[in-house]
Protein backbone atom coordinates (compact mmCIF):
# COMPACT_ATOMS: atom_id res chain seq x y z
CA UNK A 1 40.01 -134.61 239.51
CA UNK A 2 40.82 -137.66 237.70
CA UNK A 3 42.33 -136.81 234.12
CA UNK A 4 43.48 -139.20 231.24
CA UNK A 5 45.16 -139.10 228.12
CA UNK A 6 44.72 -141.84 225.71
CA UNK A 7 47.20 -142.29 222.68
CA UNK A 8 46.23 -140.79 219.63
CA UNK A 9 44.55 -142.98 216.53
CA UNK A 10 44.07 -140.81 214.04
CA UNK A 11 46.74 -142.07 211.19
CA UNK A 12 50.03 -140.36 211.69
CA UNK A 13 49.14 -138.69 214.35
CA UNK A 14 51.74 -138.70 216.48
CA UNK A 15 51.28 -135.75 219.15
CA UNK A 16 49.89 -136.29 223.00
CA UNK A 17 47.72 -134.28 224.95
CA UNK A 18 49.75 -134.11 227.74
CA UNK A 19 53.36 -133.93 228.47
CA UNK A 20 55.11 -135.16 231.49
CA UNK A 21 55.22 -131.60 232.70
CA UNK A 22 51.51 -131.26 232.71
CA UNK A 23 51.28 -134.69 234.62
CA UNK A 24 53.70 -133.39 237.37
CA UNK A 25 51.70 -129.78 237.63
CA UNK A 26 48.36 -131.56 237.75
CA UNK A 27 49.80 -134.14 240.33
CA UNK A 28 51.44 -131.58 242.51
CA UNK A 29 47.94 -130.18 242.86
CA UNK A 30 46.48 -133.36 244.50
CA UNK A 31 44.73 -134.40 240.60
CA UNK A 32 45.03 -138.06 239.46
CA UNK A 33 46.20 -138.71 236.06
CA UNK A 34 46.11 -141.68 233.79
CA UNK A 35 47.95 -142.08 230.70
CA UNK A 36 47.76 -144.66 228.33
CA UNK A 37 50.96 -146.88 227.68
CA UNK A 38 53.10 -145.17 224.87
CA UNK A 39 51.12 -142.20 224.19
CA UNK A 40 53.52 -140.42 224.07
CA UNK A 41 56.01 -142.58 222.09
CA UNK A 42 55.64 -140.17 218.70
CA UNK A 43 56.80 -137.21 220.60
CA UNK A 44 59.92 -138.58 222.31
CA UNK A 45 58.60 -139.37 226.19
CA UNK A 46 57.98 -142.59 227.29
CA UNK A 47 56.05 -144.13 229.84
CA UNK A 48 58.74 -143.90 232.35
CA UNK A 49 58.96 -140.08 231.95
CA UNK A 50 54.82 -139.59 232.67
CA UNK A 51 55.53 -142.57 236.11
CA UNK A 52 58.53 -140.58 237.30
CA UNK A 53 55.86 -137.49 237.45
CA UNK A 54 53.12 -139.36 239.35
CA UNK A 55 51.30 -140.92 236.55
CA UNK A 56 49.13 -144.14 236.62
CA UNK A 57 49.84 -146.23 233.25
CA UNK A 58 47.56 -148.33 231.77
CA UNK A 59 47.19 -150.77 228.64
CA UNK A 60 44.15 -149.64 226.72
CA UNK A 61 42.37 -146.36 226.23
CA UNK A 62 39.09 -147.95 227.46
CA UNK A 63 40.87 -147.65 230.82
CA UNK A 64 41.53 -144.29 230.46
CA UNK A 65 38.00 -143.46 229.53
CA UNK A 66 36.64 -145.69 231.84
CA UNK A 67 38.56 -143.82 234.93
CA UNK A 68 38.97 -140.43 234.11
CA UNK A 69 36.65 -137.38 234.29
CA UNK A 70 38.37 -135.40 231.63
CA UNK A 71 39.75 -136.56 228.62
CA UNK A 72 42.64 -134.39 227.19
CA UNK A 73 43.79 -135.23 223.55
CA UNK A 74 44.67 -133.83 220.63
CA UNK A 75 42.72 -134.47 217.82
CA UNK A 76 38.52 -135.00 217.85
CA UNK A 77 37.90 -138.48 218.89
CA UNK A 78 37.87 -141.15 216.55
CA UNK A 79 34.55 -142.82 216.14
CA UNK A 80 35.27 -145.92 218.76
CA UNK A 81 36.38 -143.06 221.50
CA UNK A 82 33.12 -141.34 221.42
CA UNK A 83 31.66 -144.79 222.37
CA UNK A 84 33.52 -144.32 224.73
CA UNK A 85 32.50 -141.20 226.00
CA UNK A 86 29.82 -141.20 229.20
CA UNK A 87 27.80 -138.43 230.10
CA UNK A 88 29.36 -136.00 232.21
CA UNK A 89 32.45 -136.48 230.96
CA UNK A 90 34.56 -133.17 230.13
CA UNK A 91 36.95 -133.58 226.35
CA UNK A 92 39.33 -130.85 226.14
CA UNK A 93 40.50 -131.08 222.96
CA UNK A 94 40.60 -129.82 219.24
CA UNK A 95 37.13 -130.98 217.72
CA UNK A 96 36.36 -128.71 214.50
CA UNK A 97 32.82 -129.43 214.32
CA UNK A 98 31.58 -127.10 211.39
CA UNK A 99 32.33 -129.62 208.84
CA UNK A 100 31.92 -132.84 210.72
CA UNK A 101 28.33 -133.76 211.41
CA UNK A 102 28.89 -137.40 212.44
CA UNK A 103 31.44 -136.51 215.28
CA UNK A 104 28.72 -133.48 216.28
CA UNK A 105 25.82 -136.23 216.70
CA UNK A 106 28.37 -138.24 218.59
CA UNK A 107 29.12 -135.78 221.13
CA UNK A 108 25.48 -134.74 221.34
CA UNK A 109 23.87 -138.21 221.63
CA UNK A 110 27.23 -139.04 224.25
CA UNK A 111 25.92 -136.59 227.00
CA UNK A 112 29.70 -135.37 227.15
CA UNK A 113 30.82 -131.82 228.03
CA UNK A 114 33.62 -130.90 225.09
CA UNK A 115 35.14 -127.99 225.01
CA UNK A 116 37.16 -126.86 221.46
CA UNK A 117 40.62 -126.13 221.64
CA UNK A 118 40.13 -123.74 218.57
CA UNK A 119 37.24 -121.82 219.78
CA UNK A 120 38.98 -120.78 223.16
CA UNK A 121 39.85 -116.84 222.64
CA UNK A 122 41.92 -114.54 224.57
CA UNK A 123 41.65 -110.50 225.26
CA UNK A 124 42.79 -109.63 221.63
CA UNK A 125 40.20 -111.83 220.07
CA UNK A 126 43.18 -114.30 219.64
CA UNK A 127 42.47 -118.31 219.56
CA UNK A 128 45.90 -119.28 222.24
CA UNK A 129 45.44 -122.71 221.87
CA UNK A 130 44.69 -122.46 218.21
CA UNK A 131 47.99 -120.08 217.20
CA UNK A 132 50.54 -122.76 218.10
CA UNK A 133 49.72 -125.12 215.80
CA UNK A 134 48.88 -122.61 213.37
CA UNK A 135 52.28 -121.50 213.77
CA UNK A 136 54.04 -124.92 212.96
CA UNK A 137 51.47 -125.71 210.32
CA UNK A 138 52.38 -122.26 209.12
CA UNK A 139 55.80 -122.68 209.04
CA UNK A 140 55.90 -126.60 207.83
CA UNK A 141 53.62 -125.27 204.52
CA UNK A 142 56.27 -124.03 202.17
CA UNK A 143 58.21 -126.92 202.72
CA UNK A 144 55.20 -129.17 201.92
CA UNK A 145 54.59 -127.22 199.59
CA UNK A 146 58.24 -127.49 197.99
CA UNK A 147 57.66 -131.09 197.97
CA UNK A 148 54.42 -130.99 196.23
CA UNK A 149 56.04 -129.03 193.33
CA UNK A 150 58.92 -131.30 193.38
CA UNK A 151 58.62 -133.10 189.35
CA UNK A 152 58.90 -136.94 190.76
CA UNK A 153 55.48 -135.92 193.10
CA UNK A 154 53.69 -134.53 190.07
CA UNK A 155 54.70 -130.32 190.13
CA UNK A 156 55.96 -128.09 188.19
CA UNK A 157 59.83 -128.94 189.13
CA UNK A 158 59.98 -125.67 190.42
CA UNK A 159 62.85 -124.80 193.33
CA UNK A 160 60.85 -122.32 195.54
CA UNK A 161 64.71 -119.86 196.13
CA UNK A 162 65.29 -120.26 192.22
CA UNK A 163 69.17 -120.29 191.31
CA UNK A 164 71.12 -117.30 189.69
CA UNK A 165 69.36 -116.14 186.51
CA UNK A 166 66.18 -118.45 187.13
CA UNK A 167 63.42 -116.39 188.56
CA UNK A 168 62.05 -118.24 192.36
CA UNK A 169 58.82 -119.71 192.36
CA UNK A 170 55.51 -117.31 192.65
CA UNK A 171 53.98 -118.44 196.01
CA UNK A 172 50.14 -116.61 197.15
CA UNK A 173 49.27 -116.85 200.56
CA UNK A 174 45.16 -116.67 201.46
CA UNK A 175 44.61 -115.79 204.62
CA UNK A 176 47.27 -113.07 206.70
CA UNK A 177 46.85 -114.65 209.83
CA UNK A 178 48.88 -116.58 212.39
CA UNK A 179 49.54 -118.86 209.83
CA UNK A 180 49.34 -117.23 206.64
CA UNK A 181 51.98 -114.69 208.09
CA UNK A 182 54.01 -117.88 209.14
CA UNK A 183 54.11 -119.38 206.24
CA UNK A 184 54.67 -116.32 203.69
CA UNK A 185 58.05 -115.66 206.66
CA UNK A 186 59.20 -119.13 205.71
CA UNK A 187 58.68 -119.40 201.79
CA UNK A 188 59.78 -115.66 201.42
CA UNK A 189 63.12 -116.99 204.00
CA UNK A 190 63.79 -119.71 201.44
CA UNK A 191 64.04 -117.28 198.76
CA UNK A 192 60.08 -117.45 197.10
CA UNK A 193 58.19 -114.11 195.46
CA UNK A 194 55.49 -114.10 198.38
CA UNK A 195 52.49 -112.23 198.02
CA UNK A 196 49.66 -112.24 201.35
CA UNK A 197 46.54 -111.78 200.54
CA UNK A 198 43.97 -110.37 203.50
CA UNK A 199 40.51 -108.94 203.40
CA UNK A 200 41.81 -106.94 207.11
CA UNK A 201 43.14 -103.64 206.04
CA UNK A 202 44.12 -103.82 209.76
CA UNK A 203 45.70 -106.63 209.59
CA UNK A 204 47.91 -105.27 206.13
CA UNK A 205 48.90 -102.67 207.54
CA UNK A 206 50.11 -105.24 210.19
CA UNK A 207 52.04 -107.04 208.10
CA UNK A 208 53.45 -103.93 206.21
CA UNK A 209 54.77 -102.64 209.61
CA UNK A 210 56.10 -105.81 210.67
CA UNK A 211 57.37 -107.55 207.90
CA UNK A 212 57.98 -104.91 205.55
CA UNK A 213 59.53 -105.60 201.98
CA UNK A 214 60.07 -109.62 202.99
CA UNK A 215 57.08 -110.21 200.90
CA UNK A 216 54.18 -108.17 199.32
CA UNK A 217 50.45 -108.39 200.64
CA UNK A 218 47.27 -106.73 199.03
CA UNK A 219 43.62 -107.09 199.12
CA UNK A 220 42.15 -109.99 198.59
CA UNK A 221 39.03 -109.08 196.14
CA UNK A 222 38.04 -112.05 193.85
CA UNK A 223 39.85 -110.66 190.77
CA UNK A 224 43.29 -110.25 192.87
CA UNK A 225 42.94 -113.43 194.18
CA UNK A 226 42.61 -114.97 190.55
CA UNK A 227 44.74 -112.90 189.07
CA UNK A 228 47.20 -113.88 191.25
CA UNK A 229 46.34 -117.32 192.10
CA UNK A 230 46.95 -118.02 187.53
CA UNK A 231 50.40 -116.40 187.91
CA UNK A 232 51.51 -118.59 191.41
CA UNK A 233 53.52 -122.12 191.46
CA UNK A 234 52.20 -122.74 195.00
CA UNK A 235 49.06 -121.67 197.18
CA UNK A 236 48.60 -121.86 200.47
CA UNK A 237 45.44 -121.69 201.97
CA UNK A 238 45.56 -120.26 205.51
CA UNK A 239 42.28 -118.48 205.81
CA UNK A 240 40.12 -119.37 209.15
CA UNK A 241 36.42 -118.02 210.29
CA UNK A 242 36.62 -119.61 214.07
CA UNK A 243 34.65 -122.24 214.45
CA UNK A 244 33.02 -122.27 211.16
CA UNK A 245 33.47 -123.96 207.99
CA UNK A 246 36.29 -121.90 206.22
CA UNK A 247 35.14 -120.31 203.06
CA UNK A 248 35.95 -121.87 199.11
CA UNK A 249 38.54 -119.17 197.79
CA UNK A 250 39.40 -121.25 194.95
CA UNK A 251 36.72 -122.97 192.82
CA UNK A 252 37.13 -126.13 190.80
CA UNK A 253 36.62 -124.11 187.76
CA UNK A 254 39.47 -121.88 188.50
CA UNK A 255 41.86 -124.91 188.19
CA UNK A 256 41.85 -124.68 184.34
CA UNK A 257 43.38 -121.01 184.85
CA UNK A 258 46.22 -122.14 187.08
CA UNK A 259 49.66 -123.10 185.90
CA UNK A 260 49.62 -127.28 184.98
CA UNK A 261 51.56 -128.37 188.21
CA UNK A 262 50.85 -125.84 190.53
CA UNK A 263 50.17 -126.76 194.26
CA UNK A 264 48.06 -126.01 196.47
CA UNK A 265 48.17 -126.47 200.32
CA UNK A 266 45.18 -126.30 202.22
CA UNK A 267 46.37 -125.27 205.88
CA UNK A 268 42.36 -125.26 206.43
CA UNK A 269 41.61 -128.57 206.03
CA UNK A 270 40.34 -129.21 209.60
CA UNK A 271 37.67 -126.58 209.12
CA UNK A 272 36.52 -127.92 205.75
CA UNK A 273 39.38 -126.38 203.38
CA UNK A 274 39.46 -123.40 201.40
CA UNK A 275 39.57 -125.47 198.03
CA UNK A 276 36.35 -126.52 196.05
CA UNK A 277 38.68 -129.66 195.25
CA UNK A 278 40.23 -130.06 198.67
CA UNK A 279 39.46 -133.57 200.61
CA UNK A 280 41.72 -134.40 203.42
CA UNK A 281 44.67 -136.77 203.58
CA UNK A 282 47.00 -138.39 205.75
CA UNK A 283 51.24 -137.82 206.17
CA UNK A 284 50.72 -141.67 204.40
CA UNK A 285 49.06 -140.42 201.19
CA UNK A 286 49.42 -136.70 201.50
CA UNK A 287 48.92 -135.28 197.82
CA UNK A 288 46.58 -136.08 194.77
CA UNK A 289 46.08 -134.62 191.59
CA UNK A 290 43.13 -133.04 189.48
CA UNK A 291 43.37 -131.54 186.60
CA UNK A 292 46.64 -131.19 186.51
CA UNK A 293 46.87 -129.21 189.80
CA UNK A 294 48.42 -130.95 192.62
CA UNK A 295 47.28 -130.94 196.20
CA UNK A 296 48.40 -131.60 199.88
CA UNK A 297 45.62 -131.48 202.34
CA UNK A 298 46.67 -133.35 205.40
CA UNK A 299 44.27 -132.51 208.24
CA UNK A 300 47.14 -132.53 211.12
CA UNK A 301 49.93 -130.94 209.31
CA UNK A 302 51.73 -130.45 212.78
CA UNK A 303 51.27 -134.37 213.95
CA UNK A 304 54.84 -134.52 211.38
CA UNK A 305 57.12 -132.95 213.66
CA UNK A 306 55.55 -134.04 216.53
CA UNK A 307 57.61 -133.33 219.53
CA UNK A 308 58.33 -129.50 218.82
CA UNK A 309 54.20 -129.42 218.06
CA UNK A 310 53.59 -131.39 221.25
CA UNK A 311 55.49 -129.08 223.38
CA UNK A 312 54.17 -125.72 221.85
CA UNK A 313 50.66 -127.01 222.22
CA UNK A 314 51.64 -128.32 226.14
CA UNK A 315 52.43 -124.80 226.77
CA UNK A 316 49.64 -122.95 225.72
CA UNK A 317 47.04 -125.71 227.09
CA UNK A 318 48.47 -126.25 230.43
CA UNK A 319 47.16 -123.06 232.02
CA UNK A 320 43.65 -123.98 230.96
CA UNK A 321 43.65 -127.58 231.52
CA UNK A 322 44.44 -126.64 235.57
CA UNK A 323 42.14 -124.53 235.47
CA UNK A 324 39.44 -126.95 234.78
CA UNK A 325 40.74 -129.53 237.06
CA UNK A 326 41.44 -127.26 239.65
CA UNK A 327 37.75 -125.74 239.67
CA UNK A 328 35.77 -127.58 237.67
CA UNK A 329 34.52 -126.48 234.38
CA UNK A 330 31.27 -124.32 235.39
CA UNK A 331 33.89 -122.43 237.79
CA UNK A 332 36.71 -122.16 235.61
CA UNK A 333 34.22 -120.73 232.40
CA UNK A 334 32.56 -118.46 235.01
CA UNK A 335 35.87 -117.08 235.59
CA UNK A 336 36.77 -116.77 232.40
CA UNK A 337 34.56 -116.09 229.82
CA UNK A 338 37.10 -116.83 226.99
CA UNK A 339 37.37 -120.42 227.88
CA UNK A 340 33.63 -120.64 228.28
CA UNK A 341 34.07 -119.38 224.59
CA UNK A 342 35.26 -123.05 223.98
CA UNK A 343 32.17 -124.47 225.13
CA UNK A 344 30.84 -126.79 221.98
CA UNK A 345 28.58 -129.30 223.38
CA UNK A 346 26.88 -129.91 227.03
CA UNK A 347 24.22 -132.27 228.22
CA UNK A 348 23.09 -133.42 224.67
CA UNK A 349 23.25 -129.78 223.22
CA UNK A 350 25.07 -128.34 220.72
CA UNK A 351 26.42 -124.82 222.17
CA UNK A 352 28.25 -122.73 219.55
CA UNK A 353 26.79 -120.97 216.74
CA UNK A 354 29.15 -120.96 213.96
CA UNK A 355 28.62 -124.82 214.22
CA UNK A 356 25.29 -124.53 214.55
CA UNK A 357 24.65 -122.53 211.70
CA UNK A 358 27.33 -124.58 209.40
CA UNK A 359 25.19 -128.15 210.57
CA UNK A 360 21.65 -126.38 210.27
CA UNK A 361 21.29 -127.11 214.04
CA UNK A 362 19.73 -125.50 217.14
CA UNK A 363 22.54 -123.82 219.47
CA UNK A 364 21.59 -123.38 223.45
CA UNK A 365 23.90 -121.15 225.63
CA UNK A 366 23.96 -123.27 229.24
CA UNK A 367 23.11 -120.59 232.09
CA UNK A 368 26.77 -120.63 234.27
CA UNK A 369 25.22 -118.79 237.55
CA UNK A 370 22.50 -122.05 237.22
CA UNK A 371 24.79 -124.26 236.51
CA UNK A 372 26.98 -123.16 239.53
CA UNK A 373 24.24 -124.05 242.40
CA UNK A 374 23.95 -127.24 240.71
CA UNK A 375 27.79 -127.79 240.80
């Protein structure tokens, strides 16, 4: 098969879909892969490290589109790349589609096959290629958060650790999954009062085992989450429903109750945000104020430390994107049903139905075992 990776355009986005490891697994198994020239810069390799693997560099991502029957990325394509796009073509890459109806036309009226990074699931019911970057974005919060409260940005001037005889800051975590239990590991490891809010007793009982008395988690009813959310110097917002727009857990009413300053970070930004007053931004122009409450809603929180991002998204994707060069993507999703899970658009259809439902639109299932004669 004949893969490409063009360089990523999205501002400050500075991760690649594939690393010079991929390229030499997907070489070694007969593929052809383009790359286009220094798409890879922001993570630290070079075109010479993708040549010295077998790779075919070339100057413009036209190229790339233009040769290649699957386009690997990172981020949903940028409005001149699904121009780009020709039907047939398989995109493997994150797309969040709930809250993005102009990309979802794209891919429709493009003919494309694109499968979703973040709507891939394993045996637990996990998202793999999802959990990486929920990790780092996780784990990078507090310290964005931090910033935010910083006084020269606009916060409170609150130090998250406090000092001897000055209480630490209050932080509330929405959300107690991969990376709400990242991110209340890091702000409770530089010193915060961390409280995790989760609607899973499952998944409390989870963190009670694991984490114990590093922070505090409860359920998250509407009058804990206020009550809470009034008393906190910094929210985090780390709640996802796969594939669908993530729910409003804090309304633009509810700003008037929170302490002047306060920050919020909106982890689910991609999928829409869990803010009333949440709008994405870039690393450029990451925070903005209303009503006195400051927030940071960059929609590729990992794209700032790049390389480490790169590589822990390489590792989880690489299994999946040789799976589908190896076999093809009808094969590979009849074999596993949890990639086929990924499936978001084929043949001028829309195919999930958390999408669907978020966009209003009709949602058809393609028929593998028909699929497979034709294939």
């Amino acid at each position: 098969m004949k893969v490409g990776c063009p360089k990523e355009i999205k501002p400050q986005e500075f991760r690649v879909g594939l690393t010079p490891i991929a390229v030499r697994e997907l070489v070694g198994r007969g593929h052809v892969v383009t790359i286009e020239t220094n798409a890879g810069l922001g993570a630290g390799f070079v075109d010479s490290d993708y040549v010295k693997e077998g790779a075919a560099i070339v100057g413009t991502a036209k190229e790339v589109f233009d040769e290649a029957e699957m386009i690997v990325k990172v981020k949903e394509p940028q409005a001149v790349e699904r121009q780009m796009l020709k039907s047939g073509q398989l995109l493997f890459t994150y797309l969040h589609l709930a809250p993005d109806p102009e990309q979802t036309h794209d891919l429709i009226d493009s003919g494309c096959t694109a499968i979703a990074y973040e709507t891939v699931t394993d045996v637990n019911g996990g998202l793999p290629l999802l959990a990486p970057m929920s990790e780092v974005a996780g784990r990078l919060a507090p310290q964005m958060g931090a910033w935010t409260l910083q006084k020269a940005n606009g916060g409170r001037g609150v130090l998250l650790g406090g000092v001897p005889g000055v209480a630490p800051a209050k932080v509330l975590v929405l959300g107690g999954g991969v990376v709400g239990t990242n991110a209340a590991r890091v702000a409770a490891g530089m010193g915060a009062d961390v409280t995790v809010l989760d609607k899973s007793l499952a998944r409390l009982r989870y963190i009670d085992d694991v984490f114990g008395h590093l922070f505090k988690n409860g359920y998250a009813s509407q009058k804990a989450t206020s009550e809470l959310a009034s008393q906190a110097d910094l929210i985090i917002g780390a709640v996802l429903v796969a594939g669908a727009e993530a729910p409003k857990l804090i309304s633009r009413e509810q700003l008037f109750t929170l302490n002047s300053g306060a920050a919020l970070v909106d982890v689910a930004i991609d999928q829409g945000g869990c803010f009333e007053t949440s709008r994405a931004t870039t690393h450029a122009d990451p925070i903005y104020e209303i009503d006195g409450i400051m927030h940071y809603c960059v929609a590729n929180m990992p794209g700032a430390v790049a390389r480490t991002s790169t590589l822990a998204l390489g590792n989880a994707t690489l299994p999946f994107i040789m799976s589908l060069a190896n076999k093809g993507w009808v094969k590979a999703c009849s074999d596993d049903p949890h990639l086929f899970n990924g499936l978001n658009v084929y043949d001028g259809k829309l195919t999930y139905a958390a999408v669907g439902e978020a966009l209003g639109l009709e949602t058809v299932k393609p028929d593998l075992k028909a699929l497979s004669v034709l294939h």
